[in-house]
C-alpha atoms as a PDB file:
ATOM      1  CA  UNK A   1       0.000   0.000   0.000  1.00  0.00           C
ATOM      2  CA  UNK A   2       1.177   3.119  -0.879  1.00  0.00           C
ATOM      3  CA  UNK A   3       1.959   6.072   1.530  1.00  0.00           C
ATOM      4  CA  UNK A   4      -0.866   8.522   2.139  1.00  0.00           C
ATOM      5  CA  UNK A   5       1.294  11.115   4.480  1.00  0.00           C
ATOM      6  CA  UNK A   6       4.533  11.470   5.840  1.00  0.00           C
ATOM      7  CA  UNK A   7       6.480   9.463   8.168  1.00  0.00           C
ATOM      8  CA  UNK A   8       9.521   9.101  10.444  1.00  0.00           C
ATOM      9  CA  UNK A   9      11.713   5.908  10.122  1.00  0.00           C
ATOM     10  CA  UNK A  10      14.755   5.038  12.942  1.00  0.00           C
ATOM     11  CA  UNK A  11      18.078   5.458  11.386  1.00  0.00           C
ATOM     12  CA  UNK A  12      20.782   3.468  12.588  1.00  0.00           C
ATOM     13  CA  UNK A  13      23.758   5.739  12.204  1.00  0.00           C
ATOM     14  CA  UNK A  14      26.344   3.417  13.815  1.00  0.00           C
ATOM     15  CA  UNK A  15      26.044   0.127  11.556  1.00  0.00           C
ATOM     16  CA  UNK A  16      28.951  -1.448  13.577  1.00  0.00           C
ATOM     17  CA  UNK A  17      27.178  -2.320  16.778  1.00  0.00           C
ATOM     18  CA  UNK A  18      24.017  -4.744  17.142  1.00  0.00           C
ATOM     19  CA  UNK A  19      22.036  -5.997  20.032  1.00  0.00           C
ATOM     20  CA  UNK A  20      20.714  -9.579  19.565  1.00  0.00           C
ATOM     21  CA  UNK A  21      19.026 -12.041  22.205  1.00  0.00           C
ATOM     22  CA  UNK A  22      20.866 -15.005  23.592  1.00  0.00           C
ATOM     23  CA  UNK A  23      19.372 -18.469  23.381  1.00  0.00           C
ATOM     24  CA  UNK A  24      18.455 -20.349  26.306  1.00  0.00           C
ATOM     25  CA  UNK A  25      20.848 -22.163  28.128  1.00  0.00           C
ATOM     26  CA  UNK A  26      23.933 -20.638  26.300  1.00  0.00           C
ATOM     27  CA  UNK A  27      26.748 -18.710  27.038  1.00  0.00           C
ATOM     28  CA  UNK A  28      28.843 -16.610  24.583  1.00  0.00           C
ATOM     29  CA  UNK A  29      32.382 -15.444  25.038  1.00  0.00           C
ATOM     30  CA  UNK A  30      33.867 -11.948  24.637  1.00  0.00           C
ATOM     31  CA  UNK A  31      35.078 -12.537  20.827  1.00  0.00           C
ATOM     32  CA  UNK A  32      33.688 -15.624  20.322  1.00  0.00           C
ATOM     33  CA  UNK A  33      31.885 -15.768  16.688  1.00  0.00           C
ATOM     34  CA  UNK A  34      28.158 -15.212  16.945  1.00  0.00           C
ATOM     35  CA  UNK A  35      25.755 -17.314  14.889  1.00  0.00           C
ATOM     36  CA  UNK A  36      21.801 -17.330  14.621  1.00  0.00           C
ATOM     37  CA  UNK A  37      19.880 -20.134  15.678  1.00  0.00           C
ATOM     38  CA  UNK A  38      16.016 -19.402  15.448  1.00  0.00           C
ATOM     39  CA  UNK A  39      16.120 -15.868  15.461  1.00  0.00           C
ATOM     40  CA  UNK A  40      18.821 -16.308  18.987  1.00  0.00           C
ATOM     41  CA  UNK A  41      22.283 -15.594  19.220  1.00  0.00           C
ATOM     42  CA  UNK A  42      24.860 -18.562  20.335  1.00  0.00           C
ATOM     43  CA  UNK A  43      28.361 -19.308  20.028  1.00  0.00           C
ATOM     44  CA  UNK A  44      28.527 -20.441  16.416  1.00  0.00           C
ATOM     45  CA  UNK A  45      27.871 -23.470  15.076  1.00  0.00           C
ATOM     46  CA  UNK A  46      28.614 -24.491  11.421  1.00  0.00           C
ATOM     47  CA  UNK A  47      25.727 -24.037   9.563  1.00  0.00           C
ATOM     48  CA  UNK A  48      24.487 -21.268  11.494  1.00  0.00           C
ATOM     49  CA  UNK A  49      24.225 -17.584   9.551  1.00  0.00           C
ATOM     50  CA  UNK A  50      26.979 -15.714  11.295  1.00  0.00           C
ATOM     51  CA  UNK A  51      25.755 -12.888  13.288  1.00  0.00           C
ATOM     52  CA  UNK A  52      29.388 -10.922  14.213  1.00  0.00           C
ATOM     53  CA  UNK A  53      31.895 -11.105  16.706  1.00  0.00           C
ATOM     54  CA  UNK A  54      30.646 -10.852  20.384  1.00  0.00           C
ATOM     55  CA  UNK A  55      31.726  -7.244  21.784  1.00  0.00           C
ATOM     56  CA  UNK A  56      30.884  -8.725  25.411  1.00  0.00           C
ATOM     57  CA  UNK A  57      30.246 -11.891  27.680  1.00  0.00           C
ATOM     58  CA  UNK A  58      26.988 -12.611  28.346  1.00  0.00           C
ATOM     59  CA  UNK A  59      25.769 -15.912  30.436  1.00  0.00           C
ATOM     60  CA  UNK A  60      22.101 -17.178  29.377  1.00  0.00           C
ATOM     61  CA  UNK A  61      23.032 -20.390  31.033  1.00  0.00           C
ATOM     62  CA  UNK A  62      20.251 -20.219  33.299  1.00  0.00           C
ATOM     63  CA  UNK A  63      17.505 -18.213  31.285  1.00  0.00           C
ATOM     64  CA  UNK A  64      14.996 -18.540  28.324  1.00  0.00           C
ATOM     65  CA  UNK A  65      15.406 -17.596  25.178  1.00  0.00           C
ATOM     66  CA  UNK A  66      16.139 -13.628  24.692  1.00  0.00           C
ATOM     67  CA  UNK A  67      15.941 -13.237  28.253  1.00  0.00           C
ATOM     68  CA  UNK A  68      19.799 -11.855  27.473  1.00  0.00           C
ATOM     69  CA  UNK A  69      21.039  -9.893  25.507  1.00  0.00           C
ATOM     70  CA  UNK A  70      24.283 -10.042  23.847  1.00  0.00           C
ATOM     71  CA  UNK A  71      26.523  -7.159  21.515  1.00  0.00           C
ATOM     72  CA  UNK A  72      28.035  -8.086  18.434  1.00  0.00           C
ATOM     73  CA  UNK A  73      30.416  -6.496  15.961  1.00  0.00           C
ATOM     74  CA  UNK A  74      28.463  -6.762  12.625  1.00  0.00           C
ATOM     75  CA  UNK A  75      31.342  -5.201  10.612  1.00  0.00           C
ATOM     76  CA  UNK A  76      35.344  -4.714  10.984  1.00  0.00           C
ATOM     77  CA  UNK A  77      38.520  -6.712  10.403  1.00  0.00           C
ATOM     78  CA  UNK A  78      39.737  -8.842  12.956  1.00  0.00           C
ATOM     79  CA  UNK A  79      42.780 -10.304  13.730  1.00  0.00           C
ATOM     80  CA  UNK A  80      42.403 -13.801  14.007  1.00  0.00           C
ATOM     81  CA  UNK A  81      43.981 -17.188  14.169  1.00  0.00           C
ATOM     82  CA  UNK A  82      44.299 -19.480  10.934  1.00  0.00           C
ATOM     83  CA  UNK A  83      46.214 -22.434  10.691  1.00  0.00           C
ATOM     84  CA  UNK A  84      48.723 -22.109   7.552  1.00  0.00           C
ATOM     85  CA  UNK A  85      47.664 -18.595   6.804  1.00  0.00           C
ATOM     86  CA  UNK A  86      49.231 -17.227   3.772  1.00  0.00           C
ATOM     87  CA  UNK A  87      49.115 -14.334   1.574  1.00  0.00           C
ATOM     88  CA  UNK A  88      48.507 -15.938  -1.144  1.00  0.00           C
ATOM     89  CA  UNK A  89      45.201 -16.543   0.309  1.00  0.00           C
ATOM     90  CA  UNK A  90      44.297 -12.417   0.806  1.00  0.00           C
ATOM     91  CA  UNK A  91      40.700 -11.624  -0.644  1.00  0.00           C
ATOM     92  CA  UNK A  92      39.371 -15.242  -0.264  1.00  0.00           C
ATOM     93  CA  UNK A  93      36.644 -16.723   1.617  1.00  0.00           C
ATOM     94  CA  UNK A  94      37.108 -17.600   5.112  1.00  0.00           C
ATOM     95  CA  UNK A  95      34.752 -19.774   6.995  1.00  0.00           C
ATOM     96  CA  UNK A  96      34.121 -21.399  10.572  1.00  0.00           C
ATOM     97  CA  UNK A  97      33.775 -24.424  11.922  1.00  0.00           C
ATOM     98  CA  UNK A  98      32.720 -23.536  15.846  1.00  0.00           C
ATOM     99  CA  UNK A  99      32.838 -20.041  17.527  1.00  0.00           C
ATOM    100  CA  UNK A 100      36.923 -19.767  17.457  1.00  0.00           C
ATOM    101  CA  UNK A 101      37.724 -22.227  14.879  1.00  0.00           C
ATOM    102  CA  UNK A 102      38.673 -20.630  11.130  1.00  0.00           C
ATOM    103  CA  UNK A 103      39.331 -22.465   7.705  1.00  0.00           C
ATOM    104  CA  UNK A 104      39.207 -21.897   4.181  1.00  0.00           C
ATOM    105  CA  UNK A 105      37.127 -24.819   3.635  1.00  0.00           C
ATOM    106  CA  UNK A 106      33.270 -24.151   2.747  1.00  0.00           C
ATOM    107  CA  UNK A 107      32.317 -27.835   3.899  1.00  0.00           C
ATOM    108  CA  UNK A 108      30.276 -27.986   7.401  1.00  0.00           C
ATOM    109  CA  UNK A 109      31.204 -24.843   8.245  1.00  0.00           C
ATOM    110  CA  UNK A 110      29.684 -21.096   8.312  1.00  0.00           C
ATOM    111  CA  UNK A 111      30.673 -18.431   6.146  1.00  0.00           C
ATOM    112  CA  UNK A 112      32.221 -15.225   7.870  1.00  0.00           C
ATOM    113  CA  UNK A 113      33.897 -12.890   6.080  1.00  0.00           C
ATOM    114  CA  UNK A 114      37.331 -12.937   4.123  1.00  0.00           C
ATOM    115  CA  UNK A 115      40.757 -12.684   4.386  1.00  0.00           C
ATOM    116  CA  UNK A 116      42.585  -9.413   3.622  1.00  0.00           C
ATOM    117  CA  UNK A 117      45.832  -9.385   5.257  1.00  0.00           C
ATOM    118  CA  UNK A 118      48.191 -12.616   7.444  1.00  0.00           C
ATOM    119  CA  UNK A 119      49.996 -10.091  10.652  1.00  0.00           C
ATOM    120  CA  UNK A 120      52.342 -13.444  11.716  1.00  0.00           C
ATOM    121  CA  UNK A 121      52.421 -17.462  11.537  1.00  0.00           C
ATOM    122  CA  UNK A 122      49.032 -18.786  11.501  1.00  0.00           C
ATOM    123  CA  UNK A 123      47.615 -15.278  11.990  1.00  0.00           C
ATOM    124  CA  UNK A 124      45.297 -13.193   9.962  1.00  0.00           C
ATOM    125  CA  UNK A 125      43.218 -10.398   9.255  1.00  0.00           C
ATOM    126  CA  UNK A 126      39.457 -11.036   9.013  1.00  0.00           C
ATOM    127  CA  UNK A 127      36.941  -8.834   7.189  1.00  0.00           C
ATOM    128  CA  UNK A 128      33.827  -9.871   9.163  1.00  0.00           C
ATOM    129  CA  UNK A 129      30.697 -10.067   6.743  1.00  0.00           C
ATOM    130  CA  UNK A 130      27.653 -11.195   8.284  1.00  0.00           C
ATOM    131  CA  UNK A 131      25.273 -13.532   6.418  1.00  0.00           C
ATOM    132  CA  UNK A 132      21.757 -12.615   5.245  1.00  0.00           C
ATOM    133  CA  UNK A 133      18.743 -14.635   6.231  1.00  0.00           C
ATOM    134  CA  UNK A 134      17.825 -16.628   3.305  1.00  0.00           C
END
């Protein structure tokens, strides 16, 4: 339906921070990589759609489902580990297995981001890119 008058819409100026609610019975980790499970943030899980990077601890362990709340980085690079990074891989797709674990592999894992830059052995830098509901 078409507009009839005018309106006011939020604007989210900073894009960088989100609020999401926990899960039940879950507990996320200050950097720990966020996915979506029913609309609820957990530690990732491969397969999940990857939410961000968790700005803060939060401990659900005992509540219901968004009875938390938890922040997440939805954009940024992070420095992050990677076992045999190389530069050779810069600009390709990185991916996770768990909530810490990184690969280059798409198979049972979550897509997060890419990889723009390696900073020492086995470390790189990860352009966070969080994944659209289907």
């Amino acid at each position: 339906m078409a507009l009839s008058a005018n309106r006011e819409l939020n604007r989210y100026v900073d894009q960088e921070l989100r609020t999401m609610p926990v899960k039940a019975s879950t507990h996320i980790h200050k950097g720990a990589l966020v996915g979506l499970n029913g609309g609820h943030a957990r530690p990732l899980v491969a397969g999940d759609s990857f939410a961000g990077v968790a700005y803060d601890e939060v401990d659900n362990s005992g509540g219901s489902d968004g009875e938390r709340m938890v922040r997440v980085y939805t954009q940024g690079d992070f420095e992050h580990a990677l076992a045999s990074a190389s530069r050779a891989n810069n600009l390709t797709a990185i991916y996770a297995s768990d909530d810490e674990m990184l690969t280059t592999s798409s198979e049972a894992t979550s897509f997060v981001g890419y990889q723009v830059d390696v900073t020492a052995v086995n470390t790189i830098v990860l352009r966070i890119q969080v994944t659209p509901k289907p």
